[in-house]
Protein backbone atom coordinates (compact mmCIF):
# COMPACT_ATOMS: atom_id res chain seq x y z
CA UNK A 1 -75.39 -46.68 42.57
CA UNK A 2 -72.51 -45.46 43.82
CA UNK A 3 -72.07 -43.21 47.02
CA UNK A 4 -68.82 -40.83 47.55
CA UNK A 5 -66.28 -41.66 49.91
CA UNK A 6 -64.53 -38.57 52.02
CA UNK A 7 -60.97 -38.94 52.83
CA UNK A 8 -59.58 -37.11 55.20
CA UNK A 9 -55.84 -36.80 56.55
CA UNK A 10 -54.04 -40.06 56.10
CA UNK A 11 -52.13 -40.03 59.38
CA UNK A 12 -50.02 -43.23 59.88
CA UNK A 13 -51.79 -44.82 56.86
CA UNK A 14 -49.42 -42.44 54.59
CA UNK A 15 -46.43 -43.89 56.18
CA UNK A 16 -47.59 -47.33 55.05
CA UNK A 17 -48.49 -46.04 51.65
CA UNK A 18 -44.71 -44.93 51.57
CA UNK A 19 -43.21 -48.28 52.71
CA UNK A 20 -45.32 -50.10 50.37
CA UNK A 21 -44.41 -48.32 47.32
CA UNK A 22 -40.85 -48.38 48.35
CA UNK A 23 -40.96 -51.71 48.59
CA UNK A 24 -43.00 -52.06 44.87
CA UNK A 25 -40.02 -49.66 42.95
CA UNK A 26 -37.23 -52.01 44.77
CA UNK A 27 -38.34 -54.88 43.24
CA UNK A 28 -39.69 -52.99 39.79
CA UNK A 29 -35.35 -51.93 39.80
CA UNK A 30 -34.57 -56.20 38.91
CA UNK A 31 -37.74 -56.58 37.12
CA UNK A 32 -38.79 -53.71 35.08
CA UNK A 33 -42.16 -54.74 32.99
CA UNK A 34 -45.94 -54.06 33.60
CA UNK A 35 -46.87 -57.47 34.75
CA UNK A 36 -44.32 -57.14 37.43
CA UNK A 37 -45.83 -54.12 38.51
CA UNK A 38 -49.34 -55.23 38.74
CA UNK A 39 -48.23 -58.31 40.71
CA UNK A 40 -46.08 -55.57 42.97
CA UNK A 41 -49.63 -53.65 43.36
CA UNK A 42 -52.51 -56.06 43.92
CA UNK A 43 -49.90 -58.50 46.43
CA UNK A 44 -49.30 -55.03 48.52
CA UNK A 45 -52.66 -53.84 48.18
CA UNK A 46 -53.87 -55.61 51.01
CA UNK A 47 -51.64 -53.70 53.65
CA UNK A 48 -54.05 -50.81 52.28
CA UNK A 49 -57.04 -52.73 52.01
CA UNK A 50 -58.17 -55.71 53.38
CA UNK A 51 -60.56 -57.12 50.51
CA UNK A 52 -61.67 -60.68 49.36
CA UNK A 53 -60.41 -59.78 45.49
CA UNK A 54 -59.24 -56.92 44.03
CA UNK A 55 -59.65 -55.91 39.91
CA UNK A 56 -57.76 -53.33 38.41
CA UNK A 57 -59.09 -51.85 35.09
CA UNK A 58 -57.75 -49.57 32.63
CA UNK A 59 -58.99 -47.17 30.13
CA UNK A 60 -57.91 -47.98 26.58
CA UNK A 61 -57.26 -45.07 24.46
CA UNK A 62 -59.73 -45.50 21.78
CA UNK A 63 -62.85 -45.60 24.37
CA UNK A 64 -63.57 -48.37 26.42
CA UNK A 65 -61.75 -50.50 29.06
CA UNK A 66 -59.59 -53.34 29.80
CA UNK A 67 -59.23 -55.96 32.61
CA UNK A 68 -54.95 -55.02 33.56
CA UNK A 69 -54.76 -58.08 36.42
CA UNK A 70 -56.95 -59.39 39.02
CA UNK A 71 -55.81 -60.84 42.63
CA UNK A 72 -57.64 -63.04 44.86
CA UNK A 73 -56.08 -64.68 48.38
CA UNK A 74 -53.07 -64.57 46.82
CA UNK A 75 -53.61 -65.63 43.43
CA UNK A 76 -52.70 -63.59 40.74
CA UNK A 77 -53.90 -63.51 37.15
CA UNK A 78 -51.92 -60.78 34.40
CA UNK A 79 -54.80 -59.25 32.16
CA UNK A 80 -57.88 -61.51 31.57
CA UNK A 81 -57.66 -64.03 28.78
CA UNK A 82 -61.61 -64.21 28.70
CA UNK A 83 -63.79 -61.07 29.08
CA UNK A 84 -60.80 -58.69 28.76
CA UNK A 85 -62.68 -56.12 27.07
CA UNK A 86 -65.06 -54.42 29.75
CA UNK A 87 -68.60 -53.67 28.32
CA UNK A 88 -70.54 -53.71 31.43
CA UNK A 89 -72.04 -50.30 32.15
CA UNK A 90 -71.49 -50.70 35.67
CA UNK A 91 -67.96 -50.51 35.36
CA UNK A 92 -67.80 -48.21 32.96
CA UNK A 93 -69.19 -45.59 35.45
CA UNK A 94 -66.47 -46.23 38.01
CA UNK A 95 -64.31 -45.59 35.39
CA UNK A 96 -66.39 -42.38 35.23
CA UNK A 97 -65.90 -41.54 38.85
CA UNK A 98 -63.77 -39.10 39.89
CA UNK A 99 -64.01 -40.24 43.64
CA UNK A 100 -63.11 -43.04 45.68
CA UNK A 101 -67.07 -44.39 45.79
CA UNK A 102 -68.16 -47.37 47.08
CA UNK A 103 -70.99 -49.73 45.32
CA UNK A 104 -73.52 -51.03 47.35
CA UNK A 105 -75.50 -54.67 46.36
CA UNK A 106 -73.71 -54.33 43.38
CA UNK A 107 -75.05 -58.10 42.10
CA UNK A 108 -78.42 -56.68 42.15
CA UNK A 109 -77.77 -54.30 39.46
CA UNK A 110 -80.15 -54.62 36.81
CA UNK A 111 -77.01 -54.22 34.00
CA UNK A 112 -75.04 -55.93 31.93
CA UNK A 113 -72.67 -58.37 33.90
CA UNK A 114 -69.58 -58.93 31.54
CA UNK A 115 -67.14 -61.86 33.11
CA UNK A 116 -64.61 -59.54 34.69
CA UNK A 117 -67.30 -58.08 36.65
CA UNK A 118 -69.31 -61.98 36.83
CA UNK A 119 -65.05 -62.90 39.12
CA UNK A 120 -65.40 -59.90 41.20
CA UNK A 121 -68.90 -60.88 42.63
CA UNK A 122 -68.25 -64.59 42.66
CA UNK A 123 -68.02 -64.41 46.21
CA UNK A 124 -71.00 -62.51 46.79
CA UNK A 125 -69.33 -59.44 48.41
CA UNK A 126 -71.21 -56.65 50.14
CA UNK A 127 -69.76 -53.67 48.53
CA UNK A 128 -67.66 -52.98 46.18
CA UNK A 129 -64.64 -50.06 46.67
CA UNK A 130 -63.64 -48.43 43.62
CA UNK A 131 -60.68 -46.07 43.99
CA UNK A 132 -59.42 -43.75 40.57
CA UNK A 133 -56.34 -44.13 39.14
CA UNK A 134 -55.32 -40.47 37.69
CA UNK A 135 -52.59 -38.88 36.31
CA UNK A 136 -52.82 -35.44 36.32
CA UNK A 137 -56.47 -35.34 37.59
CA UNK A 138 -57.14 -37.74 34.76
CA UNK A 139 -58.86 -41.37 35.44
CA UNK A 140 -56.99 -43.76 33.34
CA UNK A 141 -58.09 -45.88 35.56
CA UNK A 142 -59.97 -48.13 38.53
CA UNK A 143 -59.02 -50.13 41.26
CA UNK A 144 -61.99 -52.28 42.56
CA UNK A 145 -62.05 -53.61 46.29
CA UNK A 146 -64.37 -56.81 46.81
CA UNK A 147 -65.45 -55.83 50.70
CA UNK A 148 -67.34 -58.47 52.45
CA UNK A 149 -68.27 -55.21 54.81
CA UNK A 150 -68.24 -51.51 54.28
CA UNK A 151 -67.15 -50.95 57.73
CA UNK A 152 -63.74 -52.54 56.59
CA UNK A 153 -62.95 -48.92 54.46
CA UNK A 154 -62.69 -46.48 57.91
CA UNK A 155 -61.74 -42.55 56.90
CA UNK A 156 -57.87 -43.29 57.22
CA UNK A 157 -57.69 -46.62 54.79
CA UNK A 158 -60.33 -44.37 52.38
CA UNK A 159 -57.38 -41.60 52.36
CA UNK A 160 -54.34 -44.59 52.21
CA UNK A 161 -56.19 -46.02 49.22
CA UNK A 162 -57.00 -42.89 47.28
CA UNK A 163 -52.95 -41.69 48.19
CA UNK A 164 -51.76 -45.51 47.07
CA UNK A 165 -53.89 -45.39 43.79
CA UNK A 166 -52.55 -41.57 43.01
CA UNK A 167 -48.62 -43.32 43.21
CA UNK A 168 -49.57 -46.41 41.52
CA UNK A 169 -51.26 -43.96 38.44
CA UNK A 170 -47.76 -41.92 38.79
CA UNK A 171 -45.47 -45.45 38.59
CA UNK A 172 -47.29 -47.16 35.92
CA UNK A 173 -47.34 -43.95 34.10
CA UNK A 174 -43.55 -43.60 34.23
CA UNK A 175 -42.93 -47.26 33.64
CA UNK A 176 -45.18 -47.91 30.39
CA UNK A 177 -43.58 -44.57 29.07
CA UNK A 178 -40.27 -45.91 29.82
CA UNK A 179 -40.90 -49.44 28.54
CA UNK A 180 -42.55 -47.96 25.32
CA UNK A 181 -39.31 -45.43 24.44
CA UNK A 182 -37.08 -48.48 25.21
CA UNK A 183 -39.47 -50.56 22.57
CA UNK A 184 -39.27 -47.32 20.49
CA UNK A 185 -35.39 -47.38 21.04
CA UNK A 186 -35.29 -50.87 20.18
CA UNK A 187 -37.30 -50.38 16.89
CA UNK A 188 -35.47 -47.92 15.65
CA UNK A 189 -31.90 -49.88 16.44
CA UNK A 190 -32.77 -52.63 14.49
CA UNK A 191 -34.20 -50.22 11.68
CA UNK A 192 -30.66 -48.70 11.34
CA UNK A 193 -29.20 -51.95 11.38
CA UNK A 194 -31.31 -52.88 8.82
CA UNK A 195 -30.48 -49.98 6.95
CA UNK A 196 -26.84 -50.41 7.62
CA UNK A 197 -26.86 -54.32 6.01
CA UNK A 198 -28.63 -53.28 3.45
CA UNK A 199 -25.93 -50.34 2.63
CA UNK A 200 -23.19 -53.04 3.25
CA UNK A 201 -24.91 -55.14 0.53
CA UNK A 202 -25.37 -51.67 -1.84
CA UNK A 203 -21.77 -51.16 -1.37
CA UNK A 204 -20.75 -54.83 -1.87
CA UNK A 205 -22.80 -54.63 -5.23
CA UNK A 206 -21.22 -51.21 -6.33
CA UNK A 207 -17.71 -52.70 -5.89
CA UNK A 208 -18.71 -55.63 -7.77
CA UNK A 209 -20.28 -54.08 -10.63
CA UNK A 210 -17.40 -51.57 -10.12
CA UNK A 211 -14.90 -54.16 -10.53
CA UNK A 212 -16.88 -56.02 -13.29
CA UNK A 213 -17.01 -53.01 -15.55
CA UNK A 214 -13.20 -52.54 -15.26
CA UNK A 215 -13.24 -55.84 -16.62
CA UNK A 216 -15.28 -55.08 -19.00
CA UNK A 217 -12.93 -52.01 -20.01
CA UNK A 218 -9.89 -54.55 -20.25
CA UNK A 219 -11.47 -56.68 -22.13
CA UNK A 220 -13.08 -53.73 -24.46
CA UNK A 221 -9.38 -52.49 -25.42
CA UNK A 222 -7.86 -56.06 -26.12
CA UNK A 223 -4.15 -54.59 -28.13
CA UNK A 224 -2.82 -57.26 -29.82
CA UNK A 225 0.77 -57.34 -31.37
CA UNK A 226 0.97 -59.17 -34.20
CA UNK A 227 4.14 -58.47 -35.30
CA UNK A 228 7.23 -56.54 -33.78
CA UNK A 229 6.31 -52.97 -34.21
CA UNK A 230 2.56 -53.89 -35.36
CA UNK A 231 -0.65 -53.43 -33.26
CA UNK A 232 -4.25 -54.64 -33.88
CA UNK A 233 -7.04 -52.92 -31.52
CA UNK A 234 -10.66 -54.84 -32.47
CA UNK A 235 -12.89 -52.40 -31.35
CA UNK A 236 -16.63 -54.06 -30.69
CA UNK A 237 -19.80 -52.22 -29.90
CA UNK A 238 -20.18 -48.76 -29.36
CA UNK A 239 -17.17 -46.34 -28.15
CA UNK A 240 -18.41 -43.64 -25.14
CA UNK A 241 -16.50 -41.32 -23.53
CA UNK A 242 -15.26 -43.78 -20.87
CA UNK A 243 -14.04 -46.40 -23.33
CA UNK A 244 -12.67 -43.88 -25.56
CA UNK A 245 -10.55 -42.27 -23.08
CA UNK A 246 -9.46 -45.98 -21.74
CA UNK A 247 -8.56 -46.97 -25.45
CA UNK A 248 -6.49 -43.63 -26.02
CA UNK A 249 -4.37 -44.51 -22.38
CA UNK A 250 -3.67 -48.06 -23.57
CA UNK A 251 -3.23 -47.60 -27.30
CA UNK A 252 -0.99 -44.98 -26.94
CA UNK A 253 1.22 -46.57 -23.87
CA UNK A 254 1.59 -49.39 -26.49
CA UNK A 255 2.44 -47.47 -29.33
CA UNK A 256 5.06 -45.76 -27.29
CA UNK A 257 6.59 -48.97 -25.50
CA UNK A 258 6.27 -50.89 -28.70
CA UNK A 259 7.76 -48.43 -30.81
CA UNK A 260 4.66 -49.62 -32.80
CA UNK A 261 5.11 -48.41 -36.59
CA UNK A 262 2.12 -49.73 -37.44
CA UNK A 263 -1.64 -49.53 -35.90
CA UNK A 264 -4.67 -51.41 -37.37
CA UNK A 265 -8.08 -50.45 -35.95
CA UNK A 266 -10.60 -53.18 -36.83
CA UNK A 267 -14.24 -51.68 -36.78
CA UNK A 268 -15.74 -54.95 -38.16
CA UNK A 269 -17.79 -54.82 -34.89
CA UNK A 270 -17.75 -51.82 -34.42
CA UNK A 271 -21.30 -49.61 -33.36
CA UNK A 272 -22.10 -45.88 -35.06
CA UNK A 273 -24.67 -45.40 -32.72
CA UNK A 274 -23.86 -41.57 -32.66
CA UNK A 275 -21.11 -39.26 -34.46
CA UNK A 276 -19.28 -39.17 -31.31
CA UNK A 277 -18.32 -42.57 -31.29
CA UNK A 278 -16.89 -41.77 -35.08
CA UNK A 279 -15.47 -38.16 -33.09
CA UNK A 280 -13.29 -40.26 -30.30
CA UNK A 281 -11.98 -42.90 -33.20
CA UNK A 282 -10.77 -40.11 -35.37
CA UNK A 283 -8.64 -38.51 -32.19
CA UNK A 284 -7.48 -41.93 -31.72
CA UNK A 285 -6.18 -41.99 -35.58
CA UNK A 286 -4.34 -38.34 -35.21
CA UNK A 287 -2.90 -38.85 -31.73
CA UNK A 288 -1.14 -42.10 -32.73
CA UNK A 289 0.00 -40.59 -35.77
CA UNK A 290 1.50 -38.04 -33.78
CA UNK A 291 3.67 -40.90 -32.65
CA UNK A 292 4.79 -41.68 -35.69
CA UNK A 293 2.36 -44.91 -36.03
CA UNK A 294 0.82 -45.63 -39.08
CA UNK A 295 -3.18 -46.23 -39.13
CA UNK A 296 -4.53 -48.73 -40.75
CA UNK A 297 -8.30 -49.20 -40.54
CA UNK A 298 -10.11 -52.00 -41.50
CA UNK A 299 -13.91 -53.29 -42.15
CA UNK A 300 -15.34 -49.96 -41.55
CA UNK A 301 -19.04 -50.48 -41.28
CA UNK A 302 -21.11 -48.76 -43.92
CA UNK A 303 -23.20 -46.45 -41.29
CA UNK A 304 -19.93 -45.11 -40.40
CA UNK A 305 -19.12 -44.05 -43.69
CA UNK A 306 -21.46 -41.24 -43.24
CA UNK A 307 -20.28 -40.03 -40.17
CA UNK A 308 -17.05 -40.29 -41.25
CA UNK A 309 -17.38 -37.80 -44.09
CA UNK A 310 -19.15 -35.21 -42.38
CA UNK A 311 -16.69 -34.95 -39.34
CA UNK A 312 -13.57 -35.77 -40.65
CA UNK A 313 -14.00 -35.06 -44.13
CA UNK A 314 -13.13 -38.57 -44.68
CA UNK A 315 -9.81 -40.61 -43.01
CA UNK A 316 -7.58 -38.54 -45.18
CA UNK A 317 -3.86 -40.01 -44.50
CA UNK A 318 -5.44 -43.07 -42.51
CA UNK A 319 -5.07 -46.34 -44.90
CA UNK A 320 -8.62 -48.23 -45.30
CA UNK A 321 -9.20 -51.91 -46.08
CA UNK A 322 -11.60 -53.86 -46.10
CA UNK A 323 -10.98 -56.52 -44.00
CA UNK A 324 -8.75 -57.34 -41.14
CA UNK A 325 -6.69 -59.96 -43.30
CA UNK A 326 -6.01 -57.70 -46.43
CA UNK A 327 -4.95 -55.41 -43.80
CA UNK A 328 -2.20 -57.55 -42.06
CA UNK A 329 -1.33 -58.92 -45.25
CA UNK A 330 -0.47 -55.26 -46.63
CA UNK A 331 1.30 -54.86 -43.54
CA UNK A 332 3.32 -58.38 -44.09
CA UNK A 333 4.17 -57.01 -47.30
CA UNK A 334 5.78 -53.46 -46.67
CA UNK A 335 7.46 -54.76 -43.76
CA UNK A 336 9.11 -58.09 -46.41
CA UNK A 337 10.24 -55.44 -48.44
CA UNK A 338 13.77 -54.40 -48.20
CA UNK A 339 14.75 -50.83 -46.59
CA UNK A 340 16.25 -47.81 -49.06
C-alpha cells in the first residue's frame, strides 16, 4: 500500500529544480513536440532523483491511463508499443494519489501486473516513488521512481520532486495546448484552402457555362441576309425573356444597318411552350415594323395558332406562309418586279 511522503522546504533542491527546467524549455524552443519533452524530463529527472527506471503515466480523458515514456540508464522509450493501456489496479491508485507516496514490496502485490508495471519491477526494486502530476490541483498524472532504497528519497529530494513534477504538469500542459491549436490552426488552413480551390473551380465552371450560354445566345439568333435589304431569323425552340430581349438587340441593329425592307421569321422550329413566347414574337413583329421592315412569317406551328389569336388577335398586317421557301420566293418576286 502506499505510505505519504512529507515535503518540506526545498532549500537548494529548488535551485536545481530551476536549472533543470531551464535547461528542458531551452531545448523544447528548437524542438517543440511531446516526445521531445518527455525525453527533456525523464534524461533530467535523475538530477532530482536518483532511480534505477523511471515511468511516467498519464490519465486519458475518457477514464483510464496511458504509458507517456519510460527511461532506464539512459535509455529512452516514447509511449509503450505493448501494454500502453494501464489496467493494473496498482497503478491506477497512484494515479489516485494526491501525494507524493512511496510503494513498498510493490512485486508482492497480490494485483493485476499489466506489462508497463511487469518493466518497472524488472529489476526487482525496493520501493517504488510515485510523485502527481497536477494542473490546477488536478492529477493528470504520475511519475514513478524505481528506488533500489527508500533512504535514496531524503525530505529535500521528496520536496524537489513534488516542485519538478508541479512544472513538468504546468509545461506539458502549455505545450500539448499549444501543439493542439497549431494542429487546430493547421486543420482549419487547409479547410479554407480547400474551400478556396473548390470556389476557384465553382467560378471556373460559372465562367464556362457563362461563356457557353452566350454561345448558345449567338447561335439562338443566327440573322441571315439573303438578299440586299432581306433578313431571315430561324427561330428554334422556345423564346424566354433572355433570348427574346437578345433577338430584339440583334434583329433590330440589322434591320437598321441593313436598311432591311424585308424580315422573315421562320417558326418551323419554333416551341409554344407558353403565350409568352407568342407575347415576345409579336413585339418583335411591331418593333421592326416600326422600322419600316416588312414581316414575313413563315411555318407557324399549329399550337401557336391559338396563342396567336387570343393575344394578338391574329398577325394582322404581318404576311404568313407556309413555308420558308414560298416565303423567299414571294419575296424574289416583289423585289423582280419593276418600281412605280
Amino acid at each position: 500500500m502506499p505510505e505519504s511522503g512529507q515535503p518540506s522546504e526545498a532549500g537548494g533542491g529548488g535551485w536545481i529544480v530551476l536549472g533543470v527546467l531551464n535547461e528542458i524549455l531551452l531545448k523544447l524552443a528548437s524542438q517543440p513536440d511531446l516526445r521531445s519533452l518527455w525525453h527533456e524530463v525523464c534524461e533530467s529527472a535523475r538530477w532530482i532523483v536518483p532511480s534505477q527506471r523511471l515511468c511516467v503515466v498519464l490519465a486519458n480523458d475518457g477514464g483510464g491511463a496511458r504509458v507517456a515514456a519510460r527511461y532506464t540508464r539512459g535509455d529512452f522509450e516514447y509511449g509503450a508499443p505493448e501494454g500502453s493501456v494501464v489496467v493494473d489496479a496498482w497503478m491506477v491508485a497512484a494515479l489516485e494519489a494526491q501525494r507524493a507516496a512511496w510503494f513498498k514490496g510493490p512485486w508482492t502485490e497480490p494485483r493485476q501486473i499489466d506489462l508497463a508495471r511487469a518493466w518497472l519491477l524488472a529489476d526487482g526494486p525496493e520501493v517504488v516513488f510515485h510523485v502527481p502530476i497536477q494542473v490546477y490541483k488536478k492529477t493528470i498524472g504520475t511519475m514513478l521512481f524505481a528506488l533500489e532504497d527508500q533512504r535514496q528519497i531524503d525530505r529535500k529530494a521528496l520536496a524537489s520532486a513534488t516542485t519538478y513534477a508541479l512544472y513538468v504538469g504546468a509545461t506539458y500542459t502549455m505545450l500539448k495546448n499549444s501543439l493542439d491549436l497549431a494542429a487546430a490552426s493547421a486543420q482549419l488552413r487547409e479547410r479554407n484552402e480547400a474551400l478556396e480551390r473548390v470556389q476557384q473551380e465553382l467560378r471556373v465552371q460559372l465562367d464556362r457555362v457563362r461563356a457557353q450560354h452566350e454561345a448558345m445566345l449567338e447561335m439562338s439568333t443566327p440573322i441571315i441576309q439573303v438578299w440586299d435589304s432581306v433578313l431571315t431569323l430561324p427561330v428554334i425552340g422556345t423564346v424566354d425573356s433572355a433570348r427574346a430581349a437578345r433577338m430584339m438587340e440583334e434583329v433590330l441593329g440589322a434591320v437598321v444597318a441593313q436598311s432591311a425592307r424585308f424580315l422573315i421569321v421562320d417558326l418551323t422550329g419554333a416551341q409554344a411552350s407558353d403565350a409568352s413566347t407568342v407575347e415576345h414574337l409579336l413585339r418583335l413583329f411591331a418593333a421592326a415594323r416600326l422600322l419600316g421592315s416588312r414581316c414575313i412569317a413563315s411555318g407557324v406551328p399549329k399550337e401557336m395558332v391559338g396563342p396567336i389569336l387570343e393575344i394578338g388577335g391574329g398577325l394582322g398586317e404581318i404576311q404568313v406562309f407556309g413555308t420558308l421557301k414560298s416565303a423567299l420566293e414571294h419575296v424574289m418576286g416583289v423585289l423582280r418586279r419593276p418600281a412605280r
